[in-house]
N, C-alpha and C. Protein backbone atom coordinates (compact mmCIF):
# COMPACT_ATOMS: atom_id res chain seq x y z
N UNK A 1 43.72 104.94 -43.31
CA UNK A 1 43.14 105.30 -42.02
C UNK A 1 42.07 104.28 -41.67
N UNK A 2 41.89 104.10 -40.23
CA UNK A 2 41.05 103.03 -40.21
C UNK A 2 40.01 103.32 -39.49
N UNK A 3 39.17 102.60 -39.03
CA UNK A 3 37.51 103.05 -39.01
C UNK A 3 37.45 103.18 -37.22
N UNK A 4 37.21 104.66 -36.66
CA UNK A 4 37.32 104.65 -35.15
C UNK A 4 36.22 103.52 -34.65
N UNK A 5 36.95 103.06 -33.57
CA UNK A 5 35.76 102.32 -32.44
C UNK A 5 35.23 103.27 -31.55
N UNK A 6 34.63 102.70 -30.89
CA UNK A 6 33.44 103.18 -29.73
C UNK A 6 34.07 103.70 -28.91
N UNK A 7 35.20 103.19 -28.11
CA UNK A 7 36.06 103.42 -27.47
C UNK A 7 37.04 105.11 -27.92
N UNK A 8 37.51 104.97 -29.25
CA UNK A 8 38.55 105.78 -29.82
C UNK A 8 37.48 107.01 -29.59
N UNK A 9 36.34 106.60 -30.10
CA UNK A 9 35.48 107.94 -30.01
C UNK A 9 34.94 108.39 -28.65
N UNK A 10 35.07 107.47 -27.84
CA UNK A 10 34.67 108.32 -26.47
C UNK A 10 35.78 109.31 -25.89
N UNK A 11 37.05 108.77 -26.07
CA UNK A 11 37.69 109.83 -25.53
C UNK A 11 38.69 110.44 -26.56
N UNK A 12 38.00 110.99 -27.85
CA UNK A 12 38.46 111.51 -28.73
C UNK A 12 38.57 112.98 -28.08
N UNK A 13 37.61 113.43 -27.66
CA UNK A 13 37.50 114.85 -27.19
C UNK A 13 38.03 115.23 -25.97
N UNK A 14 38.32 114.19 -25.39
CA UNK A 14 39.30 114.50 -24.01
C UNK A 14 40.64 114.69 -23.68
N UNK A 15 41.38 115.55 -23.37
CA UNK A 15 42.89 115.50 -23.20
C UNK A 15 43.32 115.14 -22.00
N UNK A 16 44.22 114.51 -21.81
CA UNK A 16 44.56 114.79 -20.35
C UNK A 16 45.25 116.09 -19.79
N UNK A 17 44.82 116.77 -18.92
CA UNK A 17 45.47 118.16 -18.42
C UNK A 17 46.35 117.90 -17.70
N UNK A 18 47.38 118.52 -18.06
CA UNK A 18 48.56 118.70 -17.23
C UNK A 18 48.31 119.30 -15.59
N UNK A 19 49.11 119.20 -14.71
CA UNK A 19 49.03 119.70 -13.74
C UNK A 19 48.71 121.08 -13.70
N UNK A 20 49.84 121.72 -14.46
CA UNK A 20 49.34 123.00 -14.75
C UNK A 20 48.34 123.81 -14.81
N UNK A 21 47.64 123.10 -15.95
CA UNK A 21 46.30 123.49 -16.25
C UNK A 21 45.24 123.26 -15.32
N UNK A 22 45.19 121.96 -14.10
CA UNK A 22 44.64 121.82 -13.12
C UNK A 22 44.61 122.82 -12.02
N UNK A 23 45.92 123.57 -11.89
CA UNK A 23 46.35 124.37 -11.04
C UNK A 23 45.36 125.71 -11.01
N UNK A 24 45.71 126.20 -12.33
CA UNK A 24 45.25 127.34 -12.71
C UNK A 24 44.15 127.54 -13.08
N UNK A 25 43.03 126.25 -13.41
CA UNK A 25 41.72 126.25 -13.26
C UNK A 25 41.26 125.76 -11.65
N UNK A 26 42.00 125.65 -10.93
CA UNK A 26 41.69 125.39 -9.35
C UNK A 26 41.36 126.86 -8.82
N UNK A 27 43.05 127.77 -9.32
CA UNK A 27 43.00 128.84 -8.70
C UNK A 27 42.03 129.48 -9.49
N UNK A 28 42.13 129.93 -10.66
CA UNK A 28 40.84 130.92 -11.21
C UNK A 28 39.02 130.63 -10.71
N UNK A 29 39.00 129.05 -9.95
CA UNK A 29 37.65 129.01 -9.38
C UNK A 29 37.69 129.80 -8.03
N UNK A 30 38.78 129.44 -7.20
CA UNK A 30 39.05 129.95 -5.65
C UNK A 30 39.12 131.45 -5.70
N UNK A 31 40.40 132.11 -6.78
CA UNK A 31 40.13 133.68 -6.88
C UNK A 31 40.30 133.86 -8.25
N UNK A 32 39.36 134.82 -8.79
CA UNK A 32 38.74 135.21 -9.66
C UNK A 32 40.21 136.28 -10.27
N UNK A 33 40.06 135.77 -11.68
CA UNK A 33 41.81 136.72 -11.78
C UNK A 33 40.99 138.18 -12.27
N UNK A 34 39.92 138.32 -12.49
CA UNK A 34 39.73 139.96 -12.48
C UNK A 34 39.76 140.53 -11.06
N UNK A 35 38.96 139.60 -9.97
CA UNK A 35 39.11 140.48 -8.87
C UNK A 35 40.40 140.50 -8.29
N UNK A 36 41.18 139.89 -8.25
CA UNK A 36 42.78 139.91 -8.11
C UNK A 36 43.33 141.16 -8.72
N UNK A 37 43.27 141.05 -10.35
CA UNK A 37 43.85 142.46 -10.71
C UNK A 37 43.21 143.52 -10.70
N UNK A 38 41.68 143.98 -9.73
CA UNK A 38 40.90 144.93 -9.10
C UNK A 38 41.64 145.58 -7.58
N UNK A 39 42.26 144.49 -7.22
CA UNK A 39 43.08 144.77 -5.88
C UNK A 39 44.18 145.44 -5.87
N UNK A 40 44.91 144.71 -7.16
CA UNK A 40 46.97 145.23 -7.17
C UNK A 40 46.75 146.57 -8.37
N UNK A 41 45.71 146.61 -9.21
CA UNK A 41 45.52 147.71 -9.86
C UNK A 41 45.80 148.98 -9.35
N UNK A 42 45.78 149.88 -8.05
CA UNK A 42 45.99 151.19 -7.47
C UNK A 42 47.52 150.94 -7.32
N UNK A 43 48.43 149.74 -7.00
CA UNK A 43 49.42 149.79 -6.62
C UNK A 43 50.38 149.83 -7.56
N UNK A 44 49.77 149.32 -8.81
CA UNK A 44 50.91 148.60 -10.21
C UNK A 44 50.99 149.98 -10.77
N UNK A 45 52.52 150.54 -11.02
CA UNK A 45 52.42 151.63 -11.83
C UNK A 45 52.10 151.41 -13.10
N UNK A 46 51.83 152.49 -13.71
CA UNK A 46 51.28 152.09 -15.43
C UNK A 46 52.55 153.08 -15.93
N UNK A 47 53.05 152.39 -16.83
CA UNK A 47 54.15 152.75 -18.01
C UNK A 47 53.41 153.51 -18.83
N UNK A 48 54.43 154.75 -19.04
CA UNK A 48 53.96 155.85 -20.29
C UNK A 48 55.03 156.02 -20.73
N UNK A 49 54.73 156.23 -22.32
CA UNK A 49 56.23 155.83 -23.34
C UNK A 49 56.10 157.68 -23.24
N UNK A 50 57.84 158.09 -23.18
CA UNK A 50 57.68 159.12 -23.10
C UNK A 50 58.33 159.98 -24.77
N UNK A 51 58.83 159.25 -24.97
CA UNK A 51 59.20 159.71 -26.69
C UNK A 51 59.48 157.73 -27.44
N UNK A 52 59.46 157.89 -28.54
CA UNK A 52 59.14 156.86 -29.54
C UNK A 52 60.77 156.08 -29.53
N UNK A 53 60.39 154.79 -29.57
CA UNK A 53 62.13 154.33 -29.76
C UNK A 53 63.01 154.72 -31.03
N UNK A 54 63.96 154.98 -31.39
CA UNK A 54 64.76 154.83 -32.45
C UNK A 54 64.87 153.43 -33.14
N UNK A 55 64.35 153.54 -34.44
CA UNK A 55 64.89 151.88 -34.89
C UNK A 55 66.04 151.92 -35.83
């Protein structure tokens, strides 16, 4: 192994982000994903297991 430069170490800690990840830290600044699921929460039914599966 060989001895990092100045360089190797500056952007050792940096990744490049995918679009993706740009996206979805764009949207989570613009809307807030708790207050989002504060909104669709009254509408989303909630699942209740009504007897246990068979395995």
């Amino acid at each position: 192994m060989s001895q990092m430069s100045f360089s190797d170490l500056e952007y050792a800690g940096e990744l490049k982000r995918s679009r993706r990840e740009r996206f979805l830290a764009e949207m989570q600044h613009i809307v807030p994903c708790s207050g989002l699921l504060k909104l669709i929460e009254p509408y989303y039914p909630r699942l209740t297991v009504v007897a246990s599966p068979i395995l």
